[in-house]
PDB file of N, CA and C in Angstrom:
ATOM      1  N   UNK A   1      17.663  -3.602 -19.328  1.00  0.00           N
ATOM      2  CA  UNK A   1      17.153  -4.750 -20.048  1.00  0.00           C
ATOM      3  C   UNK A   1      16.798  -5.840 -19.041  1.00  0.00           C
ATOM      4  N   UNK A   2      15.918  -6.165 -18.736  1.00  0.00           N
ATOM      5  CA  UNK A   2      15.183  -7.383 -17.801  1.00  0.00           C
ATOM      6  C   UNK A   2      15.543  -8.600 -18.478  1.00  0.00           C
ATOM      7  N   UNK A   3      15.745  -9.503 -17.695  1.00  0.00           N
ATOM      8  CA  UNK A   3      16.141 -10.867 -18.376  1.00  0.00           C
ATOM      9  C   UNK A   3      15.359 -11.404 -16.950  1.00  0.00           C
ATOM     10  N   UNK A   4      14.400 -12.531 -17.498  1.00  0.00           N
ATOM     11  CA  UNK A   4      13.369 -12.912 -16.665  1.00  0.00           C
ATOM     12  C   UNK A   4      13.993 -14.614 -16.627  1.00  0.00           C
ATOM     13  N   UNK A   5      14.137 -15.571 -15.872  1.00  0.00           N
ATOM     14  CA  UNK A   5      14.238 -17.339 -16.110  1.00  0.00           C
ATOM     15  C   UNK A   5      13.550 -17.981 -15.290  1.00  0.00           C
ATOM     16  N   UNK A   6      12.716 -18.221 -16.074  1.00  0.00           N
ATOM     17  CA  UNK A   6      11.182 -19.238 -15.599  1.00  0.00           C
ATOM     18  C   UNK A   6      12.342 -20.605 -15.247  1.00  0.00           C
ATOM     19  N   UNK A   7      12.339 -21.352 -13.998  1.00  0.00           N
ATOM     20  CA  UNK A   7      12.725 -22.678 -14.122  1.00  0.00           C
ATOM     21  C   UNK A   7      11.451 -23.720 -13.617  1.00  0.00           C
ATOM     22  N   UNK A   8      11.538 -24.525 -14.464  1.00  0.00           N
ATOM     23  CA  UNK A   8      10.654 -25.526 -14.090  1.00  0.00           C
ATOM     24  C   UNK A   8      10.416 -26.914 -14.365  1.00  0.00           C
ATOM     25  N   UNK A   9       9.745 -27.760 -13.895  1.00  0.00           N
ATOM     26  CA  UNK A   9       9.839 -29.501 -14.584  1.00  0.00           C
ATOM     27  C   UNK A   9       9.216 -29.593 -15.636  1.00  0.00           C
ATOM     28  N   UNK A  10       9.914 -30.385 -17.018  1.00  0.00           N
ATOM     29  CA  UNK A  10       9.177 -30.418 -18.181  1.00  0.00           C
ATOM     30  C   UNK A  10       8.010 -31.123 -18.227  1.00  0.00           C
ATOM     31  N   UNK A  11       6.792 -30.564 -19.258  1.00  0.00           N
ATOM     32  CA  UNK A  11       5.945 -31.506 -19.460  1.00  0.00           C
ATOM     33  C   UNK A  11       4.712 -30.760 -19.114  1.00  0.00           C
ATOM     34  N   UNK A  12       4.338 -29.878 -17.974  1.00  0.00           N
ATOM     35  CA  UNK A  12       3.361 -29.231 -17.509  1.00  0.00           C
ATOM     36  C   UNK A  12       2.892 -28.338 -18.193  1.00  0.00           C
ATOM     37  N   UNK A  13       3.840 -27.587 -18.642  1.00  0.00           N
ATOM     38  CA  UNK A  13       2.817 -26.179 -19.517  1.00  0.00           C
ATOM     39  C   UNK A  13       2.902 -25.933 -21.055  1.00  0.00           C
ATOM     40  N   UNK A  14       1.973 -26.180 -21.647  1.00  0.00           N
ATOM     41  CA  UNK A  14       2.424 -26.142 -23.359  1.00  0.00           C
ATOM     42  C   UNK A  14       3.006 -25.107 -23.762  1.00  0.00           C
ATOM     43  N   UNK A  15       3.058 -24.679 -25.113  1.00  0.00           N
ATOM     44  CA  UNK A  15       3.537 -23.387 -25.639  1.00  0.00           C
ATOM     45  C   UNK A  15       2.781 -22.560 -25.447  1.00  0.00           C
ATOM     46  N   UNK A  16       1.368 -22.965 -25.576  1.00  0.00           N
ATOM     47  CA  UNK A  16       0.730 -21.852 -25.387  1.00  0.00           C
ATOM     48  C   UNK A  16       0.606 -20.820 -24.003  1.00  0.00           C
ATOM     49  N   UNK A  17       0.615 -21.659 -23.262  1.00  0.00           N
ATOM     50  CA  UNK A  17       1.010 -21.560 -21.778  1.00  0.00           C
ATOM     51  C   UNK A  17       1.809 -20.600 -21.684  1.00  0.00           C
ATOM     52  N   UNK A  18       3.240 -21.122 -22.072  1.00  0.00           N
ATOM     53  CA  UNK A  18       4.232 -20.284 -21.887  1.00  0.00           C
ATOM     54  C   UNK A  18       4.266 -19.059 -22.321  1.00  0.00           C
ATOM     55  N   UNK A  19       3.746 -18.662 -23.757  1.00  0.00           N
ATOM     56  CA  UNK A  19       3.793 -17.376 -24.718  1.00  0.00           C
ATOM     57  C   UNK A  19       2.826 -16.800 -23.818  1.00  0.00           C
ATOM     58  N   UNK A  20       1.734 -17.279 -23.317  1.00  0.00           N
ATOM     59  CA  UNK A  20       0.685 -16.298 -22.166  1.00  0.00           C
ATOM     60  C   UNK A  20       1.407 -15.756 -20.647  1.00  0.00           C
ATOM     61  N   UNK A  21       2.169 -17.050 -20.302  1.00  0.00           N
ATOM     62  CA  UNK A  21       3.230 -16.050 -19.415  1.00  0.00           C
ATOM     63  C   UNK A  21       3.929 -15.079 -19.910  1.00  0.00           C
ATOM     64  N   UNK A  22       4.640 -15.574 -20.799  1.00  0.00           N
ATOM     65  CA  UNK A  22       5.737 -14.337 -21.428  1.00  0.00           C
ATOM     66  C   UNK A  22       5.454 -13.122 -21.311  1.00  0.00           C
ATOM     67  N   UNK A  23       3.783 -13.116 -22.239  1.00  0.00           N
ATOM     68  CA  UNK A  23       3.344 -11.890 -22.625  1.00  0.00           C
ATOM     69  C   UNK A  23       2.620 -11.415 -21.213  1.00  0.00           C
ATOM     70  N   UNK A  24       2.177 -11.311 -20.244  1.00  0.00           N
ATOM     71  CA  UNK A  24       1.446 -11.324 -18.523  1.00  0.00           C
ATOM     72  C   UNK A  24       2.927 -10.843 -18.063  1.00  0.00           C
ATOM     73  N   UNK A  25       4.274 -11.349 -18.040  1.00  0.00           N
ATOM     74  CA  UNK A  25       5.732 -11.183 -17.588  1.00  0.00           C
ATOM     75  C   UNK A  25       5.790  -9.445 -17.896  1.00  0.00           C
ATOM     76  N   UNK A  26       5.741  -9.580 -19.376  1.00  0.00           N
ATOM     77  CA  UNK A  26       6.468  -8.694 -20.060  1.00  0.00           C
ATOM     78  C   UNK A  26       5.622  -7.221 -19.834  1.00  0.00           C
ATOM     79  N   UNK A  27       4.125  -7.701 -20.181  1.00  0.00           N
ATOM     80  CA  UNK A  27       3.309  -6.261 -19.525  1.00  0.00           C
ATOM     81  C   UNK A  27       3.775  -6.106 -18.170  1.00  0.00           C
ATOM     82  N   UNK A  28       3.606  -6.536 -17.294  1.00  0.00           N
ATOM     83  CA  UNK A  28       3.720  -6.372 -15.968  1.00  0.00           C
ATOM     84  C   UNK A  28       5.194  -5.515 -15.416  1.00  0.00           C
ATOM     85  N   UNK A  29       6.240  -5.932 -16.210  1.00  0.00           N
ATOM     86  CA  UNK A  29       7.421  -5.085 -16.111  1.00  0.00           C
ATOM     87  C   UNK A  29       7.181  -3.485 -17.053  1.00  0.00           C
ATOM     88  N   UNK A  30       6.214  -3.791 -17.793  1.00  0.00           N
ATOM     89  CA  UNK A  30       6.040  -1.993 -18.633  1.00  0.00           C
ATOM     90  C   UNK A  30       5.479  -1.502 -18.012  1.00  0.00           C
ATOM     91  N   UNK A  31       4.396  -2.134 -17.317  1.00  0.00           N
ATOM     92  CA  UNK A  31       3.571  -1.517 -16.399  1.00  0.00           C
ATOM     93  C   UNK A  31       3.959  -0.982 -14.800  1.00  0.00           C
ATOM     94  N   UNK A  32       4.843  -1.667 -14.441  1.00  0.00           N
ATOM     95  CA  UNK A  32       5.548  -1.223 -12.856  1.00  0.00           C
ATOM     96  C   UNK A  32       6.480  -0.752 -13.434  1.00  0.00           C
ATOM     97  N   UNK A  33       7.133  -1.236 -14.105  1.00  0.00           N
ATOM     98  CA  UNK A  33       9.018  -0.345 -13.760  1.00  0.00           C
ATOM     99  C   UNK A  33       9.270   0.416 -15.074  1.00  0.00           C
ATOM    100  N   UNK A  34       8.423   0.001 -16.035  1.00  0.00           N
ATOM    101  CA  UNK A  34       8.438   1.250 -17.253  1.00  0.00           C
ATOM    102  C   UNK A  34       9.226   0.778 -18.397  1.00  0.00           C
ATOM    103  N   UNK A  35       9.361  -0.811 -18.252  1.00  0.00           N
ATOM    104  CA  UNK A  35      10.695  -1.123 -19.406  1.00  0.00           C
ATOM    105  C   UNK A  35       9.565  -1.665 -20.676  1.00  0.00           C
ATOM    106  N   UNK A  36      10.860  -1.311 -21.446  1.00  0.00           N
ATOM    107  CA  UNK A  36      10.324  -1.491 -23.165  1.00  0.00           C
ATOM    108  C   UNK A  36      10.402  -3.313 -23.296  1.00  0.00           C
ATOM    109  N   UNK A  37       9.118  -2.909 -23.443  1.00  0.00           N
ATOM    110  CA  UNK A  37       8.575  -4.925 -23.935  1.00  0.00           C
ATOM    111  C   UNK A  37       9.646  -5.079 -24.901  1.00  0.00           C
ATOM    112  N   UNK A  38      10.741  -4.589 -25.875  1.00  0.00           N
ATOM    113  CA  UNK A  38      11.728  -4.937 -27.328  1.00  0.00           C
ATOM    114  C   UNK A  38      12.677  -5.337 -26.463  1.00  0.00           C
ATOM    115  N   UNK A  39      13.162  -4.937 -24.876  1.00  0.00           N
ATOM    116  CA  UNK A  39      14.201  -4.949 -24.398  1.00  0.00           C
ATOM    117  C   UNK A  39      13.879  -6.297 -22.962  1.00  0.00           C
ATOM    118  N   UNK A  40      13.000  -6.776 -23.227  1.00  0.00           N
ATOM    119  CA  UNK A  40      12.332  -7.715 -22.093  1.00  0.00           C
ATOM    120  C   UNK A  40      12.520  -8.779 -22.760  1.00  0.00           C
ATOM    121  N   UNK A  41      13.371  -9.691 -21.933  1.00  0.00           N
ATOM    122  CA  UNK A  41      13.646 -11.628 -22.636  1.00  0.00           C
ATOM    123  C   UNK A  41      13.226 -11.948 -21.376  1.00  0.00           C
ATOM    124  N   UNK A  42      12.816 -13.118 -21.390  1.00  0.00           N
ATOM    125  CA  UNK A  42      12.079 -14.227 -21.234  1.00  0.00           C
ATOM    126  C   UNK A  42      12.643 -15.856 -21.120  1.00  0.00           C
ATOM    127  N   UNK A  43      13.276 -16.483 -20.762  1.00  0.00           N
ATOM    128  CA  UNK A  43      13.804 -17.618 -20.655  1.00  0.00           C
ATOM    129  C   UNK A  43      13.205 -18.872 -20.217  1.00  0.00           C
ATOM    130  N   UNK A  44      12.800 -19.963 -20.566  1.00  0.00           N
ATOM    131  CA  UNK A  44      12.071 -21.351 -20.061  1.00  0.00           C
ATOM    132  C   UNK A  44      13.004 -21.794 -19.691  1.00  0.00           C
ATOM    133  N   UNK A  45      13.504 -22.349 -18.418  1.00  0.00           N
ATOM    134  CA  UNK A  45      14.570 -23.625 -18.772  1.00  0.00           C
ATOM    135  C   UNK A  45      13.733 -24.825 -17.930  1.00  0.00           C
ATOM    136  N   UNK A  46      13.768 -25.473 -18.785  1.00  0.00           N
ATOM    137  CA  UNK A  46      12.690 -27.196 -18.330  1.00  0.00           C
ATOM    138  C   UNK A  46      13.878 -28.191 -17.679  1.00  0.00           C
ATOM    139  N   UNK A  47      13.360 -28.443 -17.057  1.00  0.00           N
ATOM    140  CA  UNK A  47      14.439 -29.486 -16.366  1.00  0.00           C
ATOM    141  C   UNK A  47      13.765 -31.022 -16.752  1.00  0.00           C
ATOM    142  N   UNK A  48      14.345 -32.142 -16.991  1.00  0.00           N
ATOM    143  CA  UNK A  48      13.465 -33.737 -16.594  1.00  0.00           C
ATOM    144  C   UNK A  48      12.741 -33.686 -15.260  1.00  0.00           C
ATOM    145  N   UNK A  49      12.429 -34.878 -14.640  1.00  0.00           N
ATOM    146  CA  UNK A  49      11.694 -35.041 -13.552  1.00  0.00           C
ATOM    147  C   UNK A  49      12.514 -35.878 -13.178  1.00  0.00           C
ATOM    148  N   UNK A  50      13.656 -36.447 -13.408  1.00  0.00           N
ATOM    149  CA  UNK A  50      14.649 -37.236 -12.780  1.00  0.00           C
ATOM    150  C   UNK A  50      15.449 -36.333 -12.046  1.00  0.00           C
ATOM    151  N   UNK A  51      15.536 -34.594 -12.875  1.00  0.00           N
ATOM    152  CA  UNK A  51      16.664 -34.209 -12.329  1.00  0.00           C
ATOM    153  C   UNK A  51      16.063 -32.784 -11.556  1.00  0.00           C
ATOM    154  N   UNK A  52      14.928 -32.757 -10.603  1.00  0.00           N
ATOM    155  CA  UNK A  52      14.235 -31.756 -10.067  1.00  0.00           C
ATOM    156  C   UNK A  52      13.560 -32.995  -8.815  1.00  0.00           C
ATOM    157  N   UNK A  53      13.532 -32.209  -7.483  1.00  0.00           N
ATOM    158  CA  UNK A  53      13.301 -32.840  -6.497  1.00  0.00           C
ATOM    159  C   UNK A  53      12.415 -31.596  -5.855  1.00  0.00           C
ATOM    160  N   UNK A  54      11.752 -32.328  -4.641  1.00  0.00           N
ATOM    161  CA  UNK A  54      10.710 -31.327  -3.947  1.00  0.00           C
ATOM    162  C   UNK A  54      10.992 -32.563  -3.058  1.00  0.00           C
ATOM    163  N   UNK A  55      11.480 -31.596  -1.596  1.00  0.00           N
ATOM    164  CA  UNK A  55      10.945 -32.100  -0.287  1.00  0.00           C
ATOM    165  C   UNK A  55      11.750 -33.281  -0.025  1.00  0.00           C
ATOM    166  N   UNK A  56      12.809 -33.406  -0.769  1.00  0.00           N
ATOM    167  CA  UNK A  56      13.837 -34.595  -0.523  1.00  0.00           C
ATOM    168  C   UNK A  56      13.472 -35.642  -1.764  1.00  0.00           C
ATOM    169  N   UNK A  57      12.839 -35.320  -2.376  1.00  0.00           N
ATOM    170  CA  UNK A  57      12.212 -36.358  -3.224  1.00  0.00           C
ATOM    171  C   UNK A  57      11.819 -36.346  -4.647  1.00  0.00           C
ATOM    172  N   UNK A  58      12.563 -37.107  -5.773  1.00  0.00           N
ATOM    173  CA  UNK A  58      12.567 -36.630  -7.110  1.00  0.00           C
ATOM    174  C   UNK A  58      11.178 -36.614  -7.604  1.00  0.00           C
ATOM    175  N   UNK A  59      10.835 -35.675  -8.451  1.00  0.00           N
ATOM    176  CA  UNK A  59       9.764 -35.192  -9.015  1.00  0.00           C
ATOM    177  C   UNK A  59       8.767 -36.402 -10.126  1.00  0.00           C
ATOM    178  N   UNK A  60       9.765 -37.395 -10.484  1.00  0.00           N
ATOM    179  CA  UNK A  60       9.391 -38.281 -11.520  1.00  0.00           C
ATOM    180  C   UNK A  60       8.921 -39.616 -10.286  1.00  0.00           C
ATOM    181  N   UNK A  61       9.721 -39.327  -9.391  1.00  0.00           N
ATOM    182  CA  UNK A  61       9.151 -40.786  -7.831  1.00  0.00           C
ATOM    183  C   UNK A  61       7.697 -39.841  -7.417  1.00  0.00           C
ATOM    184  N   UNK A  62       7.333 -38.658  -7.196  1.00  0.00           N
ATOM    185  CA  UNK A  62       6.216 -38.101  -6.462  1.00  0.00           C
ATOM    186  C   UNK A  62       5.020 -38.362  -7.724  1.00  0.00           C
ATOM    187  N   UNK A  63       5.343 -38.388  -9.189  1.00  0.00           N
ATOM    188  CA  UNK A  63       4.330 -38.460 -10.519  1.00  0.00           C
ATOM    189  C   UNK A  63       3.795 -39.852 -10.201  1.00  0.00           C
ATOM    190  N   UNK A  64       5.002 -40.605  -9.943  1.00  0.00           N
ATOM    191  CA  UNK A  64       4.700 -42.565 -10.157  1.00  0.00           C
ATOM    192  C   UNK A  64       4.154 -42.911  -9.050  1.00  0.00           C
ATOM    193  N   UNK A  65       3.928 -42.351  -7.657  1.00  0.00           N
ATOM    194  CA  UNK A  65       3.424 -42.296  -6.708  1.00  0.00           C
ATOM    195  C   UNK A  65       1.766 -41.972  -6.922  1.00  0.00           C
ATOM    196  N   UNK A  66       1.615 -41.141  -7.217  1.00  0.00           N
ATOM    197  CA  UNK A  66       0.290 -40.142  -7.734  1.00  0.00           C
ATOM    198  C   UNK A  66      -0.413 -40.760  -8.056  1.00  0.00           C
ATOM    199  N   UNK A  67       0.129 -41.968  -9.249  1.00  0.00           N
ATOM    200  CA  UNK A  67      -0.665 -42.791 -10.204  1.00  0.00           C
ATOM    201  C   UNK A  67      -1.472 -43.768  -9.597  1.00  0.00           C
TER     202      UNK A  67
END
């Protein structure tokens, strides 16, 4: 049983987004390693941008920067 966990900063990818990964995830494991898409999960976990950093530096300071 594959258990897949997307982590990432909230806000970037809609649902739709995500259900198009899922489903791109889930072929891709039937297709290389042979597992049953019924037995393939999928996990989002969204983090804030207060609490995800890149490069020493919180993700919500690099957005307000940007602007």
């Amino acid at each position: 049983m594959p258990f897949v966990n997307i982590r990432m900063v909230e806000g970037p990818a809609s649902e739709e987004q995500k259900s198009e990964i899922a489903r791109e995830i889930t072929d891709l494991l039937q297709r290389v390693l042979g597992k049953d898409p019924a037995n393939t999960h999928i996990a989002f976990e969204e983090f804030s941008a207060e609490n995800w950093a890149i490069k020493g530096k919180l993700v919500k300071k690099l957005r307000e920067d940007a602007q």
